[in-house]
Protein backbone atom coordinates (compact mmCIF):
# COMPACT_ATOMS: atom_id res chain seq x y z
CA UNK A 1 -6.99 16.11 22.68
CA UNK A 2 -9.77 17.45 21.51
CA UNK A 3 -12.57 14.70 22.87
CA UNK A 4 -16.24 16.24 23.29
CA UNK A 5 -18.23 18.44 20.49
CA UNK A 6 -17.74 21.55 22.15
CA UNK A 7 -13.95 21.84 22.10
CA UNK A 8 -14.10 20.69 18.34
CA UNK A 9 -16.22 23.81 17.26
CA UNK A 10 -13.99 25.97 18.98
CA UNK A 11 -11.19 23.97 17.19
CA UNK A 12 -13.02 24.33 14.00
CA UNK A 13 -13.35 27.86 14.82
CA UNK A 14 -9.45 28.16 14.62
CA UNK A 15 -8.87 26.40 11.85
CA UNK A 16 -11.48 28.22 9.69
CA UNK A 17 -9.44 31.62 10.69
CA UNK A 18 -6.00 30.47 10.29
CA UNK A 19 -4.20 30.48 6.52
CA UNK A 20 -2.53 28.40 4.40
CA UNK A 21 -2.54 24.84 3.64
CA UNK A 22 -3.48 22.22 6.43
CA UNK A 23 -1.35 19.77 7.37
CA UNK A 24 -3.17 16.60 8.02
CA UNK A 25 -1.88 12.81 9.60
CA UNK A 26 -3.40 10.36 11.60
CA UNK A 27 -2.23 7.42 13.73
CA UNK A 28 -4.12 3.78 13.73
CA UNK A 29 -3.54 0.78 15.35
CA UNK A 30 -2.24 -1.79 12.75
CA UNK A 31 -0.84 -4.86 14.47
CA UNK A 32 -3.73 -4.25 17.50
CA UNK A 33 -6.71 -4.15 16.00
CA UNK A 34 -8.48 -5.60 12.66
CA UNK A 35 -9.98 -1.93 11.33
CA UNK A 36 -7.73 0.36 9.87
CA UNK A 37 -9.74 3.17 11.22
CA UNK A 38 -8.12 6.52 12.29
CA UNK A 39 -7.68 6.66 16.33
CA UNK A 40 -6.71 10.28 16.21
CA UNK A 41 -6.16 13.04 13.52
CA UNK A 42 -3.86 15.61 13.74
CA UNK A 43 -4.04 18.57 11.61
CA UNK A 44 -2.46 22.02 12.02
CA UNK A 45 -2.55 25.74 10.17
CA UNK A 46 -0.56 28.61 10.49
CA UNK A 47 -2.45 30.64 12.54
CA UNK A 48 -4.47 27.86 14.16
CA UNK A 49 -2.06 25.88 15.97
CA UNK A 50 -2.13 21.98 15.91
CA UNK A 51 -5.47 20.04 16.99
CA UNK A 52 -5.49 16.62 17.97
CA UNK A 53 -8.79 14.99 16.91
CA UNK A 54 -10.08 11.88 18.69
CA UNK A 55 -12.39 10.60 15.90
CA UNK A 56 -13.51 7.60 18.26
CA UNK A 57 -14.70 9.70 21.62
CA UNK A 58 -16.51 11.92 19.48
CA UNK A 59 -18.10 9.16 16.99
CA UNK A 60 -20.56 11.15 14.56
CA UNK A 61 -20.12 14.50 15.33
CA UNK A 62 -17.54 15.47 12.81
CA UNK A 63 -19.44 17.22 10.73
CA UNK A 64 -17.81 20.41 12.06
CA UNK A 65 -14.23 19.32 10.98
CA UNK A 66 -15.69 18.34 7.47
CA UNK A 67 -16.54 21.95 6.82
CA UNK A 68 -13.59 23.29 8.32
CA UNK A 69 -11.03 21.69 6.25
CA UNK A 70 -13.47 21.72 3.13
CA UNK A 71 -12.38 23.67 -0.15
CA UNK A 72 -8.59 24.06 1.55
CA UNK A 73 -5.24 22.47 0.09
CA UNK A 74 -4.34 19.28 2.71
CA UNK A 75 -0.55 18.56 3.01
CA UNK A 76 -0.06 14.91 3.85
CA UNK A 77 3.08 12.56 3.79
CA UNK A 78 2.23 9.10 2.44
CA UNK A 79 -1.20 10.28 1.80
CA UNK A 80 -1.83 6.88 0.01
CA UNK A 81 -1.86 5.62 3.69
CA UNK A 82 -4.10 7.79 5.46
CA UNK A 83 -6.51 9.14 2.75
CA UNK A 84 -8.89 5.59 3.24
CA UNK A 85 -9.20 6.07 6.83
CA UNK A 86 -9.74 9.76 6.82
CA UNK A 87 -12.12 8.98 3.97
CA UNK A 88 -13.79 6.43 6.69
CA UNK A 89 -14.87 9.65 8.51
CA UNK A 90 -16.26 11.70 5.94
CA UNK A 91 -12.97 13.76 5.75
CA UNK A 92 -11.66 14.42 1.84
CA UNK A 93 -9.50 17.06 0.58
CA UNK A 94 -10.37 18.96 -2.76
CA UNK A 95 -6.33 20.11 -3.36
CA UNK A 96 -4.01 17.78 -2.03
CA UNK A 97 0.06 17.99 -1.95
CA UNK A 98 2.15 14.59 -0.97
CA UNK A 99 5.31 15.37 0.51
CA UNK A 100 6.49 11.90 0.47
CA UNK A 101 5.37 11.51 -3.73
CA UNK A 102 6.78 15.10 -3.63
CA UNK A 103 10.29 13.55 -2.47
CA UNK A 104 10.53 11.06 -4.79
CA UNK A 105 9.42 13.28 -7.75
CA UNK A 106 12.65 15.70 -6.58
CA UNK A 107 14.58 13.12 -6.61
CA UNK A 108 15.50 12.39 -3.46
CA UNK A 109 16.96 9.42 -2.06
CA UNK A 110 15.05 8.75 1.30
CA UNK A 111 11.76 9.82 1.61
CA UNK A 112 10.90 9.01 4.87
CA UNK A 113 9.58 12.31 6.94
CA UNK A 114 12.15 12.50 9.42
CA UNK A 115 15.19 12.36 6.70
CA UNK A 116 13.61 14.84 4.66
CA UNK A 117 12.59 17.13 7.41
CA UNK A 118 16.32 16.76 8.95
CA UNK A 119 18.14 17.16 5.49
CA UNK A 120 15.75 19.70 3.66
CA UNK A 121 14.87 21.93 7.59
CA UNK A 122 17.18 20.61 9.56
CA UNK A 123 15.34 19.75 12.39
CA UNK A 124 15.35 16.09 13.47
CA UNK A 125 11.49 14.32 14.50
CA UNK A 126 11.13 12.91 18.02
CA UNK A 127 10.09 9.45 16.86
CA UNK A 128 8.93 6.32 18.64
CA UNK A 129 5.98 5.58 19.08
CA UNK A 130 4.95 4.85 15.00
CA UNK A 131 3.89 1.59 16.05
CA UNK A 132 2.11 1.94 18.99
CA UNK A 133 -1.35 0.79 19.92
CA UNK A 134 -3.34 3.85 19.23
CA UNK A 135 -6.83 2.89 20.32
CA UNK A 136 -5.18 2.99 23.58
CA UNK A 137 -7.49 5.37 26.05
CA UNK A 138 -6.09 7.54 27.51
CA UNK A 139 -2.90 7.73 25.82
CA UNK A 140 0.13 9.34 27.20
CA UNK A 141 1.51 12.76 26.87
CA UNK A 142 4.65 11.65 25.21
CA UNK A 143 2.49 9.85 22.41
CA UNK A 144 0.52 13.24 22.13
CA UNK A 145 3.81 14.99 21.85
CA UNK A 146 4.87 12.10 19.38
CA UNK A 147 1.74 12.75 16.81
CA UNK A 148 1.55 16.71 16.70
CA UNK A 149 5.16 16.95 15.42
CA UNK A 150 3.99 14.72 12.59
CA UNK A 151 2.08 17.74 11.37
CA UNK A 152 4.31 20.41 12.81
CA UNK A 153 6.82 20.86 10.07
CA UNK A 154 4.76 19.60 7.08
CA UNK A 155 3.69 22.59 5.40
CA UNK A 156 7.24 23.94 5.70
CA UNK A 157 8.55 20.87 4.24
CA UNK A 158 6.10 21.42 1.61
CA UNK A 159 7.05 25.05 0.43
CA UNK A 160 10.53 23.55 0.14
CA UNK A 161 9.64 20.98 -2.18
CA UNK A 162 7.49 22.73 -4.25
CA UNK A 163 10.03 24.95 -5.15
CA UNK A 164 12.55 22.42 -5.44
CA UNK A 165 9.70 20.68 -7.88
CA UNK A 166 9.35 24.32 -9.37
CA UNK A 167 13.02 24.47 -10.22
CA UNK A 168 13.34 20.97 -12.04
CA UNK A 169 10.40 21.49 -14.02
CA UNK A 170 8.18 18.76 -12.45
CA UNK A 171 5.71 20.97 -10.40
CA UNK A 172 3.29 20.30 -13.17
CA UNK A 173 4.00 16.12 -12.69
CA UNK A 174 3.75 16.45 -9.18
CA UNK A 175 0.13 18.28 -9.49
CA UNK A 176 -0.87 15.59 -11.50
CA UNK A 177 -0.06 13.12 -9.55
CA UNK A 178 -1.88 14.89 -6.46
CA UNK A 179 -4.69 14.56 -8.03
CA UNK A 180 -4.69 10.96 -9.31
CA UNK A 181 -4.13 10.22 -5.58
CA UNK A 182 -6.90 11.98 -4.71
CA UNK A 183 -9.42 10.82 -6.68
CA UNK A 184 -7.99 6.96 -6.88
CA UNK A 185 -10.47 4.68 -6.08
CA UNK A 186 -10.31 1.88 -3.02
CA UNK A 187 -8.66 -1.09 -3.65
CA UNK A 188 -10.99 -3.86 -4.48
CA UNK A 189 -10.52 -6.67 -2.31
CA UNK A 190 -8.12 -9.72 -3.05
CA UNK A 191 -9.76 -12.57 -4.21
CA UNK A 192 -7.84 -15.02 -2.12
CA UNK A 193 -5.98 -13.10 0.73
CA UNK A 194 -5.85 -16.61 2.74
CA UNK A 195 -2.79 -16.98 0.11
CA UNK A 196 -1.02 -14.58 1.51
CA UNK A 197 -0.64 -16.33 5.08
CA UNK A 198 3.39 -15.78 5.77
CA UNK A 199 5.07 -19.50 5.48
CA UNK A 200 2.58 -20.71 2.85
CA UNK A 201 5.25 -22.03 0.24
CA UNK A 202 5.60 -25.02 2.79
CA UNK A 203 2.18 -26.43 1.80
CA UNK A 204 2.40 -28.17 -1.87
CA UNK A 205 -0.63 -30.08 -2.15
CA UNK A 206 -4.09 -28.56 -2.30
CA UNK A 207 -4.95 -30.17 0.89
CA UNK A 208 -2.74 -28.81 2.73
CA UNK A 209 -3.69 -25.78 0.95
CA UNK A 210 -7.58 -26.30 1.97
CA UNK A 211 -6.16 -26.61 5.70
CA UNK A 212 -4.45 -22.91 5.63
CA UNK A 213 -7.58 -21.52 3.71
CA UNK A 214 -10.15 -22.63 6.39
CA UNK A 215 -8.18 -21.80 9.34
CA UNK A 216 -7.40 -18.23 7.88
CA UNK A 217 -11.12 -17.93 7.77
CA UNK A 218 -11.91 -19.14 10.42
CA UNK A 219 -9.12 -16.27 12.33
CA UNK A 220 -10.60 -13.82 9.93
CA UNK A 221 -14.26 -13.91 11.09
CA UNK A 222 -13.42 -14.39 14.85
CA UNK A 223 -10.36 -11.34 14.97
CA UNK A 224 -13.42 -9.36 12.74
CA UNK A 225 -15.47 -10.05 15.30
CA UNK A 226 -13.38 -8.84 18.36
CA UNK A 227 -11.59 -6.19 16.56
CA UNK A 228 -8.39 -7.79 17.42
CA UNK A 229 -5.18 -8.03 14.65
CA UNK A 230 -5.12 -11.59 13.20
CA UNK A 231 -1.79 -11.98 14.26
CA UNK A 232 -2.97 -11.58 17.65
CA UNK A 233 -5.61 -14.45 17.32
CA UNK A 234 -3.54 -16.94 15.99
CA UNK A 235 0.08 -16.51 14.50
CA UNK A 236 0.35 -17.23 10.26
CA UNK A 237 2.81 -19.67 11.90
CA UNK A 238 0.67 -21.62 13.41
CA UNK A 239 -1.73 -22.28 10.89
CA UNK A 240 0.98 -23.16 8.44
CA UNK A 241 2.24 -25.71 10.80
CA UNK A 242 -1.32 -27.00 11.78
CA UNK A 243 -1.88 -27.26 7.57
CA UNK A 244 1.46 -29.48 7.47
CA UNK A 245 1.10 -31.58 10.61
CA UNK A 246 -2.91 -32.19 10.03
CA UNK A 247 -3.80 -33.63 13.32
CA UNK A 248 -6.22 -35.82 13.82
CA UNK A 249 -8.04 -34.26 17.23
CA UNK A 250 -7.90 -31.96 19.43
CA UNK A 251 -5.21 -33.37 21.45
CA UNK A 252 -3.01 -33.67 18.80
CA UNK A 253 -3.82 -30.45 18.08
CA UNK A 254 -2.98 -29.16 21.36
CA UNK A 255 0.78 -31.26 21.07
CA UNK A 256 1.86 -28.14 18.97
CA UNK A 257 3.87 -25.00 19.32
CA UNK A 258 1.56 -22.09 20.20
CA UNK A 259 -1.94 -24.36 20.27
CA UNK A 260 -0.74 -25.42 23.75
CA UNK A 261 -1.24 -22.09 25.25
CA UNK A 262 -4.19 -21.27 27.59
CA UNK A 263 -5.91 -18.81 25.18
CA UNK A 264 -5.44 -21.33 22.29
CA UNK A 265 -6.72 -24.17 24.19
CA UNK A 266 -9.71 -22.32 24.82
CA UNK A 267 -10.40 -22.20 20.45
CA UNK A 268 -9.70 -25.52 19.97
CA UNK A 269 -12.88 -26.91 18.90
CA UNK A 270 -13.07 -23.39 16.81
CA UNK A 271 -9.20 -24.82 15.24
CA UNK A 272 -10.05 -28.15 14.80
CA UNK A 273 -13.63 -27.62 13.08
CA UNK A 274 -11.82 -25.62 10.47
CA UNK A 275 -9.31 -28.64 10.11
CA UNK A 276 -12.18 -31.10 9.88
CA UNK A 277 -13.85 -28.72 7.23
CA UNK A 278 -11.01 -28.84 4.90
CA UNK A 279 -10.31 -32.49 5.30
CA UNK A 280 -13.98 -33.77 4.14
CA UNK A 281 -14.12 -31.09 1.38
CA UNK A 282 -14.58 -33.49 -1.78
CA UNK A 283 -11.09 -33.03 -4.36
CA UNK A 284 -13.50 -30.78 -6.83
CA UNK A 285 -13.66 -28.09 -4.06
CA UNK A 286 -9.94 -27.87 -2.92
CA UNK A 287 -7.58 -24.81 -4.19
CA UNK A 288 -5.22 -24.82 -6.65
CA UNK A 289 -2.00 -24.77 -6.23
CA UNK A 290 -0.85 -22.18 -8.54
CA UNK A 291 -3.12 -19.04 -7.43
CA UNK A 292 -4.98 -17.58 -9.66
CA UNK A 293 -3.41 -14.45 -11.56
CA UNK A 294 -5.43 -11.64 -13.89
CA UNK A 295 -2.21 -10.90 -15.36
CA UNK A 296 1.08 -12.19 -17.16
CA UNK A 297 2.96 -14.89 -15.19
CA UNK A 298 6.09 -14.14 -13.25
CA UNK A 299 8.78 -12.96 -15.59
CA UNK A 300 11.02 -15.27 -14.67
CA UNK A 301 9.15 -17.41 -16.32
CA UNK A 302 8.73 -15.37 -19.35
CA UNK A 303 12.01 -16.87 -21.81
CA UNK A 304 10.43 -19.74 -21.84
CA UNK A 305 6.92 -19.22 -22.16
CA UNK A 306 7.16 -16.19 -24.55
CA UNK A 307 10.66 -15.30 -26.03
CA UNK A 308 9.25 -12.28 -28.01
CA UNK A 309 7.59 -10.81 -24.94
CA UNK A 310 10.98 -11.40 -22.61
CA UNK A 311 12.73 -9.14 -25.17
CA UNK A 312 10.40 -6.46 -25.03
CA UNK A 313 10.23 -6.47 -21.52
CA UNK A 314 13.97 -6.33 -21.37
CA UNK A 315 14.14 -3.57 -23.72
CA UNK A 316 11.68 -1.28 -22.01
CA UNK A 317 13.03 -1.40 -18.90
CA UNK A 318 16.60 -0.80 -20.70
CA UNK A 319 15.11 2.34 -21.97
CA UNK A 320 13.12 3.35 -18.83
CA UNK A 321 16.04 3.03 -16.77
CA UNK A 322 17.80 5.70 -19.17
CA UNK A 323 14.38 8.01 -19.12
CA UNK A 324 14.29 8.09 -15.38
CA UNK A 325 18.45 8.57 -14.80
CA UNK A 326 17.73 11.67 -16.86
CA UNK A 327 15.14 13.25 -15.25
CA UNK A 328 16.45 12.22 -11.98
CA UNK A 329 13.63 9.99 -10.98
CA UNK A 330 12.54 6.49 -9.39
CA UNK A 331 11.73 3.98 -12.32
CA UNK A 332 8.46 3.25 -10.23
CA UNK A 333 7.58 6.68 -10.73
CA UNK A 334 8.18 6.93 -14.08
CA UNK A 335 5.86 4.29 -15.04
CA UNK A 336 3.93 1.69 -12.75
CA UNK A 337 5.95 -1.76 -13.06
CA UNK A 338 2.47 -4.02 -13.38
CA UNK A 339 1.50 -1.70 -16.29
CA UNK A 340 5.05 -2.60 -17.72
CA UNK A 341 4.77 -5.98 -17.86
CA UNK A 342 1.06 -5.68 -18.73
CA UNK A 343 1.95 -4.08 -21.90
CA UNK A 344 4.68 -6.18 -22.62
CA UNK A 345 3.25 -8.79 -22.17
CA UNK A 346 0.29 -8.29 -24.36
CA UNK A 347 0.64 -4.95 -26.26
CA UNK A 348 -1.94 -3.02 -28.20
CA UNK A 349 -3.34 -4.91 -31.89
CA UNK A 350 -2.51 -1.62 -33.28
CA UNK A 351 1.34 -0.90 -33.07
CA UNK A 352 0.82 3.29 -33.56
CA UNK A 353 1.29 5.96 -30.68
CA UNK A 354 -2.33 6.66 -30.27
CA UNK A 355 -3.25 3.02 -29.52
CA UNK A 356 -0.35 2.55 -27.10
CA UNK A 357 -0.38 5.66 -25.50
CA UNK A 358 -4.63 4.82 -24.89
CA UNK A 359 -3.39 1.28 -23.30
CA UNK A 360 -1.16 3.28 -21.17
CA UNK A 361 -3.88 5.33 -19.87
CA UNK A 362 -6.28 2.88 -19.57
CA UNK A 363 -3.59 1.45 -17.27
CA UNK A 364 -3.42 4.26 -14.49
CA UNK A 365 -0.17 6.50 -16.53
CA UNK A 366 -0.97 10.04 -16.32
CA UNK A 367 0.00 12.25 -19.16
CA UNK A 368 3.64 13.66 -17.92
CA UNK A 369 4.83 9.67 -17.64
CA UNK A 370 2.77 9.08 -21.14
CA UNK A 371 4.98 11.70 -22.95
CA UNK A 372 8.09 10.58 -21.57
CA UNK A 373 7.80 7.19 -22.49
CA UNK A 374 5.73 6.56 -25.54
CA UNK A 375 8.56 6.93 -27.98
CA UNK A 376 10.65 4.73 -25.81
CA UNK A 377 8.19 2.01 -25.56
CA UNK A 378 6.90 1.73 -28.92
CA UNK A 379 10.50 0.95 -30.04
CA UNK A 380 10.79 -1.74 -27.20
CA UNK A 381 7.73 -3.02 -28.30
CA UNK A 382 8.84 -3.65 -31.71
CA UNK A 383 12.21 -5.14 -30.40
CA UNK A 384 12.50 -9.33 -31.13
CA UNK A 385 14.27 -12.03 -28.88
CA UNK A 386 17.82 -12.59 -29.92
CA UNK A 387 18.87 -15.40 -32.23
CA UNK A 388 20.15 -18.69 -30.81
CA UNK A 389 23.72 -18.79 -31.00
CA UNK A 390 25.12 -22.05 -33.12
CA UNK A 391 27.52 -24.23 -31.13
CA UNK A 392 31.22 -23.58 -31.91
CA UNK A 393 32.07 -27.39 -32.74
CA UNK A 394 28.89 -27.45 -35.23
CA UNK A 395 30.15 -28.10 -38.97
CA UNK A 396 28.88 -26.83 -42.05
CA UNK A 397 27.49 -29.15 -44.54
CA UNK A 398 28.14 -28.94 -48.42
């Protein structure tokens, strides 16, 4: 563990004199605590050996590590995943190579780091401690051992699957998609996230509704606060069941499952204000029901509400199916599902290539998935919902 500023510029020092790529991960402490931030980052080089970072002991003096893995290609798996946190700490990679997006781009069935390390190496991962709470101090040897062999096959795993990318002809996708996930910005926040409190289809009226939404906030601002895992403040559970029950005081409050406990009692004025809130909120101010979408409705819905759009949604996954069995891809890969239905949905005024292959980029496709699909997807935009059979007893007139 490298802990005080010292041993980082003499880890810095290595790094800047090994070769190669750098293999980067980090561990947080989702399910513990309310940040996201990075608790430790690994990274090792050939010629450098493996150095375990702890971001949090040595606070702002990173600047050293910035400049040591500046200008040099970073090999993460799941990069999606880590890239916000290590972006948290000033730490951004000019090249970067996914092995996990590399996986899928090959072709390959399971992704996950172990498989592909014991199927395409052959070594198999000590795992175990994935889920562990990392902002422990000081944490054990065994989760030490646990986080450097993260990094200690990656770029290995890498060369593989670069030429394995190489040798299908999709080195050139994979590059591009590197660098869309590099440069992709954060993801703005949801407008509502209280709606996505676990055991919410139980509340149908917006009451109920206004009950889940105020004690979500009112978790949200205390488990902020503390740095504590909302979960760990008060269960989804329980404020689903306090939305459906609506007590009336505290002591009713206090009658049900998990509000009886010590730590809970303690919160219940903190509970019941947000309860009291939502009850004396006049009907003008309570949620919908339905939440509130920027896009096309669920496509379930979509026979009824639009016939021509079902059957063009139906015939470009038909023909993306086909595109991606041939190239030996994941559907998802070939072409994001939201942009899909998006275009389905509502496609371009102008029915040429140029306009949709614009919507498509405008969307998030990079070029590779553009060419592979245009063709396909200008035909299934053009195709029409079938005609309604006529009943077999019906009779002809004269």
């Amino acid at each position: 563990m490298v802990t005080v500023p010292d041993a980082l510029l003499r880890a810095c020092e290595a790094i800047r004199a090994g070769h190669g790529p750098i293999a980067v991960d980090t561990e947080r402490a989702s399910g513990y605590r309310y940040s996201q931030r990075a608790y430790l980052v690994q990274i090792r080089r050939e010629g450098a050996g493996t150095v375990l970072v702890d971001p949090v002991a040595l606070g702002d003096e990173l600047d050293p590590l910035v400049q040591a893995l500046d200008g040099a290609e970073w090999v993460l798996h799941a990069a999606s995943q880590d890239l916000p946190c290590l972006g948290e700490l000033g730490l951004r990679p000019r090249q970067l190579f996914d092995t996990e997006l590399a996986g899928r781009l090959a072709g390959h069935e399971r992704v996950a780091l172990g498989t592909l390390v014991e199927n395409l190496l052959g070594y198999r991962l000590e795992k175990g401690h994935g889920a562990a709470d990392w902002s422990r101090r000081p944490l054990p040897a065994d989760w030490l051992d646990y986080a450097a062999l993260d990094v200690e096959l990656l770029v290995p795993l890498r060369d593989v699957l670069e030429a394995d990318l190489a040798a299908q002809g999709k080195l050139d996708w994979a590059l591009e998609e590197f660098a869309a996930l590099r440069d992709a910005p954060p993801a703005p926040p949801r407008k509502e996230p209280w709606r996505r409190t676990s055991g919410i289809h139980r509340i149908r009226n917006p009451r109920g509704l206004a009950a889940v939404r105020s004690l979500w906030h009112a978790r949200d601002t205390l488990a902020r606060r503390r740095d504590v895992a909302p979960g760990r403040v008060l269960p989804d559970t329980a404020i689903v069941e306090a939305a459906v029950v609506a007590p009336v005081d505290e002591a009713a409050l206090m009658r049900l499952p998990v509000y009886r406990g010590r730590a809970q009692r303690k919160l219940a004025d903190l509970w019941m204000g947000a309860l009291r809130e939502a009850a004396a909120l006049p009907q003008r101010e309570l949620p919908d029901t339905a939440p509130p979408s920027d896009g096309p409705p669920p496509t379930n819905r979509w026979a009824d509400k639009d016939p021509a759009a079902a059957a063009r949604l139906s015939a470009a996954r038909t023909a993306l199916i086909a595109i991606a069995q041939a190239h030996n891809l994941p559907t998802e890969n070939l072409m994001q599902p939201d942009l899909v239905r998006r275009t389905c949905w509502q496609p371009p005024a102008d029915t040429g290539p140029e306009a949709l292959e614009r919507a498509l980029r405008d969307g998030g496709a990079r070029n590779w998935q553009i060419g592979l699909t245009v063709d396909a997807l200008l035909a299934a935009l053009a195709a029409k919902p079938a005609e309604p059979k006529l009943a077999e007893n019906a009779t002809a007139t004269d």
